[in-house]
C-alpha atoms as a PDB file:
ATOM      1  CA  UNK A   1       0.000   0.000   0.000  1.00  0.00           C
ATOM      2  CA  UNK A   2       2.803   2.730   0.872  1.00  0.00           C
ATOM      3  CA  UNK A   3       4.634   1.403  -2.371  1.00  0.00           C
ATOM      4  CA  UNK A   4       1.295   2.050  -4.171  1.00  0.00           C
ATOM      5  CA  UNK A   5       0.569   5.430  -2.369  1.00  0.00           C
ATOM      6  CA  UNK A   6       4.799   6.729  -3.872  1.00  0.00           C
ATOM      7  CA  UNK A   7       4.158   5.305  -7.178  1.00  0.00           C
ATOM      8  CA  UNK A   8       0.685   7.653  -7.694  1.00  0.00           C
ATOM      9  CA  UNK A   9       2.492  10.582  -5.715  1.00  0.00           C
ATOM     10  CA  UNK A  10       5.287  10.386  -8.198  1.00  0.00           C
ATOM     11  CA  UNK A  11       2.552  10.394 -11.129  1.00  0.00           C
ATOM     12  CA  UNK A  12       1.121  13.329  -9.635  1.00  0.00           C
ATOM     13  CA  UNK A  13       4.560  15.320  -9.388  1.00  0.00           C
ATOM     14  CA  UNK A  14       5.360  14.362 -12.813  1.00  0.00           C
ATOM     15  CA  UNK A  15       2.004  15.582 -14.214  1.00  0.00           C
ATOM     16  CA  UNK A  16       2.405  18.845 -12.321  1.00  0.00           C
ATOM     17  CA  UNK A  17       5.741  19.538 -13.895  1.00  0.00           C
ATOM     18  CA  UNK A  18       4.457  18.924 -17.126  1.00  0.00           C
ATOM     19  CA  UNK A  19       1.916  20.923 -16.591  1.00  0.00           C
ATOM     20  CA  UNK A  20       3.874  23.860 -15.290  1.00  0.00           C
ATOM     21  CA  UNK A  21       6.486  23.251 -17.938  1.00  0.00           C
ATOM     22  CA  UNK A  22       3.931  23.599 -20.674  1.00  0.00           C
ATOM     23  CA  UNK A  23       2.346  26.811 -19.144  1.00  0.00           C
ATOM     24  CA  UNK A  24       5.732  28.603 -19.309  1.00  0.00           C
ATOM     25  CA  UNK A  25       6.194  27.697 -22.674  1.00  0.00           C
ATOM     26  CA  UNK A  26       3.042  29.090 -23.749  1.00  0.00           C
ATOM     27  CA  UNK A  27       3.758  32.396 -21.415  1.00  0.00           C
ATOM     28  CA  UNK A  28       6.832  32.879 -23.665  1.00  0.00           C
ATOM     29  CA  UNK A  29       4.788  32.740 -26.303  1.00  0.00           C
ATOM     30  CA  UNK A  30       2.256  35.299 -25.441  1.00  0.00           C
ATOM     31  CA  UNK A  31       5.379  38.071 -24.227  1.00  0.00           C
ATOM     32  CA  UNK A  32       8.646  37.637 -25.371  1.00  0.00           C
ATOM     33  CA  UNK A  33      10.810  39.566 -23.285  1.00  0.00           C
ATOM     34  CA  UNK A  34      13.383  39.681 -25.924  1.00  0.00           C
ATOM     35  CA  UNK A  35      11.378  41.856 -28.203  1.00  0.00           C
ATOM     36  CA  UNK A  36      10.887  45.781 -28.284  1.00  0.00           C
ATOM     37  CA  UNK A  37       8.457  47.326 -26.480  1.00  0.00           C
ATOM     38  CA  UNK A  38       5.046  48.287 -28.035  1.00  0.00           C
ATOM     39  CA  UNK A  39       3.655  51.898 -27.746  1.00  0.00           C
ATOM     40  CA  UNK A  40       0.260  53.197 -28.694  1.00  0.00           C
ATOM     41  CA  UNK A  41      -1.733  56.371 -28.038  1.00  0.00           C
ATOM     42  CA  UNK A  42      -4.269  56.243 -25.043  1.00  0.00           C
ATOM     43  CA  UNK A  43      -6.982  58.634 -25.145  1.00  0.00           C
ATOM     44  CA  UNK A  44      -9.097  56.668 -22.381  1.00  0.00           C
ATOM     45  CA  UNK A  45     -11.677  56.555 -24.872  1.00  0.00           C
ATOM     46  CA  UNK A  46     -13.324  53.201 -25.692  1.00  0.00           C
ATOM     47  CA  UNK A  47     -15.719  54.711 -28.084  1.00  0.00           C
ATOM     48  CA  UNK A  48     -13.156  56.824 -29.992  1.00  0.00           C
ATOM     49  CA  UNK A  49      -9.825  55.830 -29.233  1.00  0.00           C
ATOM     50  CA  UNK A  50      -8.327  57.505 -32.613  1.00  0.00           C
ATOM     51  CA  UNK A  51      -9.490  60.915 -31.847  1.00  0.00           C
ATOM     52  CA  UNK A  52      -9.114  64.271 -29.803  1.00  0.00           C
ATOM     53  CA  UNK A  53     -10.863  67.712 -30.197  1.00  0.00           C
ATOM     54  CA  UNK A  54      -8.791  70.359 -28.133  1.00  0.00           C
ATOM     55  CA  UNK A  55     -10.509  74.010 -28.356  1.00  0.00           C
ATOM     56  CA  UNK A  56      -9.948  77.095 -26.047  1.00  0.00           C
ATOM     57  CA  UNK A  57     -13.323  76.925 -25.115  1.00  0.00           C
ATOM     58  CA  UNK A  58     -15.821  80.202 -23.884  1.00  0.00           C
ATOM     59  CA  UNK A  59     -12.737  81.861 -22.352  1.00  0.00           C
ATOM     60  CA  UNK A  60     -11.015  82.293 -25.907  1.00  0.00           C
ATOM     61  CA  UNK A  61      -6.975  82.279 -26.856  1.00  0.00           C
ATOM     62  CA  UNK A  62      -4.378  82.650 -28.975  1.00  0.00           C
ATOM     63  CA  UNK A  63      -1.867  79.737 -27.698  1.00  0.00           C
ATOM     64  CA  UNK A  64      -3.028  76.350 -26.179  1.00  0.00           C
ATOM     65  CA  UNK A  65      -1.076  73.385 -25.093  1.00  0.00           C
ATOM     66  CA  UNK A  66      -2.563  70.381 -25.362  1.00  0.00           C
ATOM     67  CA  UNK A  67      -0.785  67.201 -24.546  1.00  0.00           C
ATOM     68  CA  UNK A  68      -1.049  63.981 -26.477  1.00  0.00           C
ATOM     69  CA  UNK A  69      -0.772  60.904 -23.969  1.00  0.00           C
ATOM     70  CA  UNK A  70       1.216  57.615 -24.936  1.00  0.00           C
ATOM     71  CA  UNK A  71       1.180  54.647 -23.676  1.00  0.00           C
ATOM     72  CA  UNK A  72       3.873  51.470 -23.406  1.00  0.00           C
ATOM     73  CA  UNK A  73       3.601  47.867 -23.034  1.00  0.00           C
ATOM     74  CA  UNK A  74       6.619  46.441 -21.950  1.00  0.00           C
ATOM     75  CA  UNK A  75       9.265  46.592 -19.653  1.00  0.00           C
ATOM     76  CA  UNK A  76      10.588  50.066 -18.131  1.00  0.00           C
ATOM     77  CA  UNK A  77      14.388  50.743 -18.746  1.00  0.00           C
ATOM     78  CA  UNK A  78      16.505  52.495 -16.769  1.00  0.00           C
ATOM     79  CA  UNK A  79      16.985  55.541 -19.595  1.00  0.00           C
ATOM     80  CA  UNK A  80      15.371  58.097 -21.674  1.00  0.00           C
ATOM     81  CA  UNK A  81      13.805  56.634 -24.756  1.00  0.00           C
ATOM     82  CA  UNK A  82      12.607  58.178 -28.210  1.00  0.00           C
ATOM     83  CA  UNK A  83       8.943  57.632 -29.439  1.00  0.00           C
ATOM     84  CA  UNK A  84       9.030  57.737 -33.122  1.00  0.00           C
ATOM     85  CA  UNK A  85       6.010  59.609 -35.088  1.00  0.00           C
ATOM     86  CA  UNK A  86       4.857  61.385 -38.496  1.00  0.00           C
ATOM     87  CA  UNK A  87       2.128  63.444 -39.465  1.00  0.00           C
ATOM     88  CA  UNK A  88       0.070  62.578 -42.535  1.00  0.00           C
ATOM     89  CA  UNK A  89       0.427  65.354 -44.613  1.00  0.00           C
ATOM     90  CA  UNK A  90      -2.352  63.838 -46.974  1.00  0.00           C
ATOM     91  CA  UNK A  91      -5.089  63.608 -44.210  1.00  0.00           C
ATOM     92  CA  UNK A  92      -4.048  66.781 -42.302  1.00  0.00           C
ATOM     93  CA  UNK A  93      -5.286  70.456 -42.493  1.00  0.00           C
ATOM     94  CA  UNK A  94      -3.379  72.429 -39.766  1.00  0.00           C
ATOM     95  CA  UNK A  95      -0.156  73.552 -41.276  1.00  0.00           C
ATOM     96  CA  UNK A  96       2.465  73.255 -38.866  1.00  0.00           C
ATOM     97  CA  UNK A  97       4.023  76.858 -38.117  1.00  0.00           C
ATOM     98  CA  UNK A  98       0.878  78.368 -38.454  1.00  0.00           C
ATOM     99  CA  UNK A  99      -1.746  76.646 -36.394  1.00  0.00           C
ATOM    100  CA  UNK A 100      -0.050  74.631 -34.477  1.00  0.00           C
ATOM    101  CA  UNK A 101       3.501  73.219 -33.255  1.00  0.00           C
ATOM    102  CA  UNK A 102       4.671  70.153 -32.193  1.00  0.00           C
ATOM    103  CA  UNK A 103       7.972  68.567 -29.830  1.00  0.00           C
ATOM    104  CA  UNK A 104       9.706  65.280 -28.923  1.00  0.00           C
ATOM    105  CA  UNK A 105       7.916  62.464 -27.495  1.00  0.00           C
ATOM    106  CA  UNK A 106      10.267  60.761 -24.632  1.00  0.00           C
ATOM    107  CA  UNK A 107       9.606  57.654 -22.829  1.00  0.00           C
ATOM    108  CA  UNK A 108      11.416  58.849 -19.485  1.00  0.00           C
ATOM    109  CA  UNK A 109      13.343  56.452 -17.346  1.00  0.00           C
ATOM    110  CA  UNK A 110      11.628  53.385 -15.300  1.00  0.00           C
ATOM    111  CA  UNK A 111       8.647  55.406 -17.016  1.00  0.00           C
ATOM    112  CA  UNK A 112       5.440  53.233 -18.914  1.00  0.00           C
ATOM    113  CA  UNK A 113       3.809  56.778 -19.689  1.00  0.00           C
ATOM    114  CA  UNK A 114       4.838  59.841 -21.545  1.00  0.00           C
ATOM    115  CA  UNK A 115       3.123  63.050 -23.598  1.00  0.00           C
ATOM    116  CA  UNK A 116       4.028  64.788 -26.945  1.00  0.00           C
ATOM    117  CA  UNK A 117       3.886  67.986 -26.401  1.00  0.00           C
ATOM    118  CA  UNK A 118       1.149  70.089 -28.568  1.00  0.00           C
ATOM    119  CA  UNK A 119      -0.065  74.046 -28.845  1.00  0.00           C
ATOM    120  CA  UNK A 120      -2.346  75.052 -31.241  1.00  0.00           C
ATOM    121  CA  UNK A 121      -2.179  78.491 -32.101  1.00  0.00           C
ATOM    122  CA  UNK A 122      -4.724  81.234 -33.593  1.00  0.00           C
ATOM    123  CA  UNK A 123      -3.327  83.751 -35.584  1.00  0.00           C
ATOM    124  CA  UNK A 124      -3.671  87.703 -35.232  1.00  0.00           C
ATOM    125  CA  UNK A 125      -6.626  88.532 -37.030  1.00  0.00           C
ATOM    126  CA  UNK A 126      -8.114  85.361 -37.261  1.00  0.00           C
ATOM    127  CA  UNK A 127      -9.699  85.092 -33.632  1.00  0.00           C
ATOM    128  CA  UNK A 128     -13.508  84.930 -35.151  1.00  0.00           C
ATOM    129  CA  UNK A 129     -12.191  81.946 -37.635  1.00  0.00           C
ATOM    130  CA  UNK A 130     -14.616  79.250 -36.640  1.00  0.00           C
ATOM    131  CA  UNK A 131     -12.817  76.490 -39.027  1.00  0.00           C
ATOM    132  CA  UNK A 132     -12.033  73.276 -37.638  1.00  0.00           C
ATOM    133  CA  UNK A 133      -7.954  72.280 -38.413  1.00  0.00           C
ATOM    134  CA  UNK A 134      -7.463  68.090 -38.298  1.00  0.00           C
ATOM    135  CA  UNK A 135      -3.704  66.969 -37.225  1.00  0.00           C
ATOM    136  CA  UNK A 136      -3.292  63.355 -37.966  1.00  0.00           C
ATOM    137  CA  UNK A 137      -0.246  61.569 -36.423  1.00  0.00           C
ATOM    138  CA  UNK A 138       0.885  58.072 -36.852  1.00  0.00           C
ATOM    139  CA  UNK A 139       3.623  56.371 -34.302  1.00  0.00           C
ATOM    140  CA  UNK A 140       6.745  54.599 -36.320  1.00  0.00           C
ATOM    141  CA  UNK A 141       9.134  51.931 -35.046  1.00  0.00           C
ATOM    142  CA  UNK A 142      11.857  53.010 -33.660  1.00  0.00           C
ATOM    143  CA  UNK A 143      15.106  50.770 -32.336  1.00  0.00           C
ATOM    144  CA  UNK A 144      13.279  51.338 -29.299  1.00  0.00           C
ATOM    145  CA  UNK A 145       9.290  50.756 -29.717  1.00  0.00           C
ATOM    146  CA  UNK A 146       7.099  49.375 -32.478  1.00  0.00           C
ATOM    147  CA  UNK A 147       3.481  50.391 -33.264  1.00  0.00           C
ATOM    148  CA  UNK A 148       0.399  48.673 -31.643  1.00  0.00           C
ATOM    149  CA  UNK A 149      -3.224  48.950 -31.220  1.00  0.00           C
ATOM    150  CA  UNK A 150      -4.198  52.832 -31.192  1.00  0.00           C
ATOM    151  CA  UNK A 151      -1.077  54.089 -33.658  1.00  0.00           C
ATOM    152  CA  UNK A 152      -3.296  56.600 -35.390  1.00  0.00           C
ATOM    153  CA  UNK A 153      -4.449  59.438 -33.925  1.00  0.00           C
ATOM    154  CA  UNK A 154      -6.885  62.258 -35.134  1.00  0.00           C
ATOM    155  CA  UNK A 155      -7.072  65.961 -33.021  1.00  0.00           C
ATOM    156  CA  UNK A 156      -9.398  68.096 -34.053  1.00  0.00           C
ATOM    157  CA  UNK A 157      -9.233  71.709 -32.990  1.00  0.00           C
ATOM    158  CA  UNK A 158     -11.148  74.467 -33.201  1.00  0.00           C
ATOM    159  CA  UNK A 159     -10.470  77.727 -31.886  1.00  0.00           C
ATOM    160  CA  UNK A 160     -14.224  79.837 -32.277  1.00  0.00           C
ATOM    161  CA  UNK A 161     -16.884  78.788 -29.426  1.00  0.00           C
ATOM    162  CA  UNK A 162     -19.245  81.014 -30.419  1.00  0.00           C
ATOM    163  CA  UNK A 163     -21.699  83.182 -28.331  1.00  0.00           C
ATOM    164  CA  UNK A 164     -22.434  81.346 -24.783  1.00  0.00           C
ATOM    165  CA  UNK A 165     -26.147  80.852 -24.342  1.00  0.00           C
ATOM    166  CA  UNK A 166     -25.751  83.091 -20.768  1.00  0.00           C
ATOM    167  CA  UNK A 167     -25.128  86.004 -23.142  1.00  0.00           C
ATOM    168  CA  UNK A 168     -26.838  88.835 -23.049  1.00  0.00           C
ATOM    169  CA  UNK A 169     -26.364  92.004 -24.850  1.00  0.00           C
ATOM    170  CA  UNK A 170     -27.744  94.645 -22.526  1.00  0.00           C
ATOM    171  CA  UNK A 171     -25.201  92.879 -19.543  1.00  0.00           C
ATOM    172  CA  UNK A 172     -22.549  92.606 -21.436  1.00  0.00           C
ATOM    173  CA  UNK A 173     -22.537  94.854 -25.151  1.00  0.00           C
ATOM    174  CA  UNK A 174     -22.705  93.166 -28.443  1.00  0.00           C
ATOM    175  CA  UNK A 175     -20.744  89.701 -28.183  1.00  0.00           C
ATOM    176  CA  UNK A 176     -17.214  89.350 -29.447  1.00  0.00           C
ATOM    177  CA  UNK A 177     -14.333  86.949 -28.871  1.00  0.00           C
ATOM    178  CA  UNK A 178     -12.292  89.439 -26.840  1.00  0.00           C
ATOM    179  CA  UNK A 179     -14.859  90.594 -24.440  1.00  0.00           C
ATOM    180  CA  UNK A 180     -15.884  87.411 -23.976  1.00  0.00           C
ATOM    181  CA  UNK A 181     -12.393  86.294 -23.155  1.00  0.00           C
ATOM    182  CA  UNK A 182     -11.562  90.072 -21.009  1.00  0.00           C
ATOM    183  CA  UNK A 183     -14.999  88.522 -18.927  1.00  0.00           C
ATOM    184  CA  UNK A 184     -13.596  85.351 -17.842  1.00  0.00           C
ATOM    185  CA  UNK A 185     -10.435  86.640 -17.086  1.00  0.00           C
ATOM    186  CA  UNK A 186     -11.875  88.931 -14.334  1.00  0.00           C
ATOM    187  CA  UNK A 187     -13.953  86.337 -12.887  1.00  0.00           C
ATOM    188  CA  UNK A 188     -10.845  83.684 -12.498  1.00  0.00           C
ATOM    189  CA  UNK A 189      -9.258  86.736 -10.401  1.00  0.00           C
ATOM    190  CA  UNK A 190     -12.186  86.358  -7.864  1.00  0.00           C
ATOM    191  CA  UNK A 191     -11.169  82.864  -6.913  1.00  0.00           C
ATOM    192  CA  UNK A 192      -8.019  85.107  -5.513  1.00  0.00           C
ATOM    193  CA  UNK A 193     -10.054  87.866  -4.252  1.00  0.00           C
ATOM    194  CA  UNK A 194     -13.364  85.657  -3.016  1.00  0.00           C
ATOM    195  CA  UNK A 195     -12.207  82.211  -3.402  1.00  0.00           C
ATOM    196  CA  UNK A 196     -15.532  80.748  -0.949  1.00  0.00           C
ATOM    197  CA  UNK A 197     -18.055  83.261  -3.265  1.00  0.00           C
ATOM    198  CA  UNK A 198     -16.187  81.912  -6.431  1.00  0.00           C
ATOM    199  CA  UNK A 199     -16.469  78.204  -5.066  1.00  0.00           C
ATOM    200  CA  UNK A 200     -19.775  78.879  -4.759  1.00  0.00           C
ATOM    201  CA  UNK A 201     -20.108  80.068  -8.021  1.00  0.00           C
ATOM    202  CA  UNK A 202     -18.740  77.366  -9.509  1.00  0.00           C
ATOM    203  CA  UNK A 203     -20.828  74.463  -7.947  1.00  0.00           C
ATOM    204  CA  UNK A 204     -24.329  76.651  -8.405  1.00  0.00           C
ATOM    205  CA  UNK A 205     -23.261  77.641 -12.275  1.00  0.00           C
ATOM    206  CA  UNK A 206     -20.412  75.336 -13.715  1.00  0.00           C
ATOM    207  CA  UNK A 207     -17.194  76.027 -14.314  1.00  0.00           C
ATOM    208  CA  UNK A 208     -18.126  78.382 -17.483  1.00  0.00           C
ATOM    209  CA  UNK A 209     -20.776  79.346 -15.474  1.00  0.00           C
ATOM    210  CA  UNK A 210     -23.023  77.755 -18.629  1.00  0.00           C
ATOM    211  CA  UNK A 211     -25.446  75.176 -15.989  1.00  0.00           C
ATOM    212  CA  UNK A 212     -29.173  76.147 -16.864  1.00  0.00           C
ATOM    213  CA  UNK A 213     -30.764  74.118 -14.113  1.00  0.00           C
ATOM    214  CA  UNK A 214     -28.467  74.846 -11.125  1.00  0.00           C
ATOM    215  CA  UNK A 215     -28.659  72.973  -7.588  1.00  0.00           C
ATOM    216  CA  UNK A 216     -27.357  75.289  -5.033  1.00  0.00           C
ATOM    217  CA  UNK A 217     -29.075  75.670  -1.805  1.00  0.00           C
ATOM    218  CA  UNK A 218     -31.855  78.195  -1.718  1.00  0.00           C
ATOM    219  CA  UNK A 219     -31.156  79.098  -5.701  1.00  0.00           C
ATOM    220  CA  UNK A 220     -34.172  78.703  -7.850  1.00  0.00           C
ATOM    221  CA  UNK A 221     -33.505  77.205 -11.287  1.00  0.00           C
ATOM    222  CA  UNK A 222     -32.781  78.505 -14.362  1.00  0.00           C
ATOM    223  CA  UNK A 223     -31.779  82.471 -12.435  1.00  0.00           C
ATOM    224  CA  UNK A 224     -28.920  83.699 -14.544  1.00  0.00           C
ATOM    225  CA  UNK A 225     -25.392  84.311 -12.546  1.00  0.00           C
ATOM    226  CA  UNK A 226     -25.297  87.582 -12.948  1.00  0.00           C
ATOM    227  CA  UNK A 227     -28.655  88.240 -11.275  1.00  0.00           C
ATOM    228  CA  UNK A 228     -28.391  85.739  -8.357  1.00  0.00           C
ATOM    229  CA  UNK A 229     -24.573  87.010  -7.185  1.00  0.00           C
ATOM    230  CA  UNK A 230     -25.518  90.079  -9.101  1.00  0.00           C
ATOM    231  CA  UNK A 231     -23.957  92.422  -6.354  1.00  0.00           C
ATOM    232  CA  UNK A 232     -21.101  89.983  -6.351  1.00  0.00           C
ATOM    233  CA  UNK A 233     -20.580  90.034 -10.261  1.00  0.00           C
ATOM    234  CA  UNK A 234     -20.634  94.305 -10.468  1.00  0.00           C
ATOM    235  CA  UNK A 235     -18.014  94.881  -8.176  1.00  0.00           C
ATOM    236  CA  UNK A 236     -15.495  92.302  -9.422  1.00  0.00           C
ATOM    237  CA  UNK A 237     -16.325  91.649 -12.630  1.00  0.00           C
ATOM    238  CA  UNK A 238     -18.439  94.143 -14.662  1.00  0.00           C
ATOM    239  CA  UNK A 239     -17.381  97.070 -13.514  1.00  0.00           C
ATOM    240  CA  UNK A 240     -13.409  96.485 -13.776  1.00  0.00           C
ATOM    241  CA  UNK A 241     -14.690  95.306 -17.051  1.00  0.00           C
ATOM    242  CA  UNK A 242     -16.703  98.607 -18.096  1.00  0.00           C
ATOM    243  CA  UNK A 243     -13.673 100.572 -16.541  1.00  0.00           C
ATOM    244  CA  UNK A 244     -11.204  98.555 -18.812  1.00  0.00           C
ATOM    245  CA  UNK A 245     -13.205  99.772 -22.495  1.00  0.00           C
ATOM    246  CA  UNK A 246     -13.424 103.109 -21.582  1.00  0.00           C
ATOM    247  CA  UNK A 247      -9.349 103.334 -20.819  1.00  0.00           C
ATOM    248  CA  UNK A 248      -8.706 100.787 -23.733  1.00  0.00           C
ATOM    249  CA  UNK A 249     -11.775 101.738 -26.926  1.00  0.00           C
ATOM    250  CA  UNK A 250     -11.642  99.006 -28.963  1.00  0.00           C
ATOM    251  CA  UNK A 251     -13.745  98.712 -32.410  1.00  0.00           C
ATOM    252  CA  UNK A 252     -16.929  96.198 -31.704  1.00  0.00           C
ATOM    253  CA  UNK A 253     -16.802  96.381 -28.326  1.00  0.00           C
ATOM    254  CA  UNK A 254     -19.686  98.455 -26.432  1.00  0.00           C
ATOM    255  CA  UNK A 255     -19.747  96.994 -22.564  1.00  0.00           C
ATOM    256  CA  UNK A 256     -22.704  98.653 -20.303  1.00  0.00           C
ATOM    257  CA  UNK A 257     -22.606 100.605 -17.221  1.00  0.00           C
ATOM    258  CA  UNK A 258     -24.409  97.901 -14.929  1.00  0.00           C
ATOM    259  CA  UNK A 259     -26.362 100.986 -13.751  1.00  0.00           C
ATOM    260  CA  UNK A 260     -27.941 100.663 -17.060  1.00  0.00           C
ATOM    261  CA  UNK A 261     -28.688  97.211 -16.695  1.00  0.00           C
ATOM    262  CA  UNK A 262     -32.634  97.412 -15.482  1.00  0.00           C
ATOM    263  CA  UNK A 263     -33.281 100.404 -17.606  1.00  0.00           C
END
């Protein structure tokens, strides 16, 4: 019986080592650690993985970085590496130099992550432009990486929003870019000034202050911003931003007195 129970334990071992032998063998298969490392663009998008849209949104611009993020599937190494790329010419329409530029895309040490470095750009003149530019890139191998999965990528920028829904022309003058983007920047400089009033802002309103049904305590819905912190809105916003025109007359722009407002 003991001579039995050896001879089955031994078959057991024996299948266990095949079987661990065989799993190994099929584990090199899958990842050979011999070969270069893969690299692919990850947008975190399942639905569109081959495509960005970048845009300055309500606040308006004339420079904005945008970062691309890349992704590697491999092994870290202990040194800066190269990520390879191209743009295709054929399926692009930004023009590089004139709407946007581009940099070096560098796998950093013990890294798995890295960005290439992007900025759109709008020229002088052309801030009402509402055309949308495509930049398509495609990763190369390198002695480093090779290509896989997401290798194409599409951004899409456009530098016009448009009019904000919130506008109004007896608040703020006839719309353009520039006072739009002159408004914003005086109501960032109240998270400085008021940062609990601007917090409050922001949850009741949105970032761009662009929420139609807001959910702030005591606020009933659908009350524009500037008539619910209206008090709040003249004396750091509107009327640094009235005060600004009248030093600096600039063609288009007409901004009210907010003394004007209810009349």
């Amino acid at each position: 019986m003991k001579q039995q129970y050896i001879y089955q334990f031994s078959a057991w071992l024996l299948t266990a080592f095949a079987f661990l032998f065989t799993a190994c063998e099929q584990d090199l298969q899958f990842y050979d650690v011999n070969q270069k490392d893969g690299v692919y663009f990850n947008t975190l998008d399942e639905e569109a993985p081959d495509s960005l849209y970048a845009s300055f949104g309500p606040e308006g611009g004339s420079v904005l970085d945008f970062s691309l993020p890349l992704q590697m599937l491999g092994t870290p190494k202990a040194g800066e590496r190269p990520v390879q790329y191209r743009i295709d010419s054929e399926r692009s329409t930004a023009v590089e130099g004139i709407n946007f530029t581009i940099g070096e895309a560098l796998m950093g040490k013990d890294e798995v992550q890295a960005q290439l470095p992007l900025t759109f750009m709008v020229q002088p003149g052309n801030e009402e432009d509402d055309t949308i530019y495509d930049l398509v890139l495609i990763l190369e191998e390198n002695e480093h990486f090779r290509p896989m999965m997401s290798d194409t990528l599409k951004v899409s920028f456009y530098g016009l929003v448009g009019q904000p829904d919130f506008w109004v022309d007896r608040v703020f003058g006839p719309y353009s870019p520039a006072l739009l983007g002159k408004f914003f920047e005086l109501f960032r400089a109240m998270e400085n000034k008021v940062p609990t009033i601007y917090a409050d802002i922001i949850r009741d309103y949105g970032y761009y202050i662009d929420v139609d049904n807001i959910d702030g305590d005591y606020i009933y819905p659908g009350e524009p911003f500037y008539k619910f912190y209206k008090k709040v809105f003249i004396n750091y916003v509107f009327l640094d931003l009235y005060q600004h025109y009248q030093d600096n007359p600039t063609d288009g722009v007409s901004v009210p007195h907010p003394d004007t407002w209810d009349n």
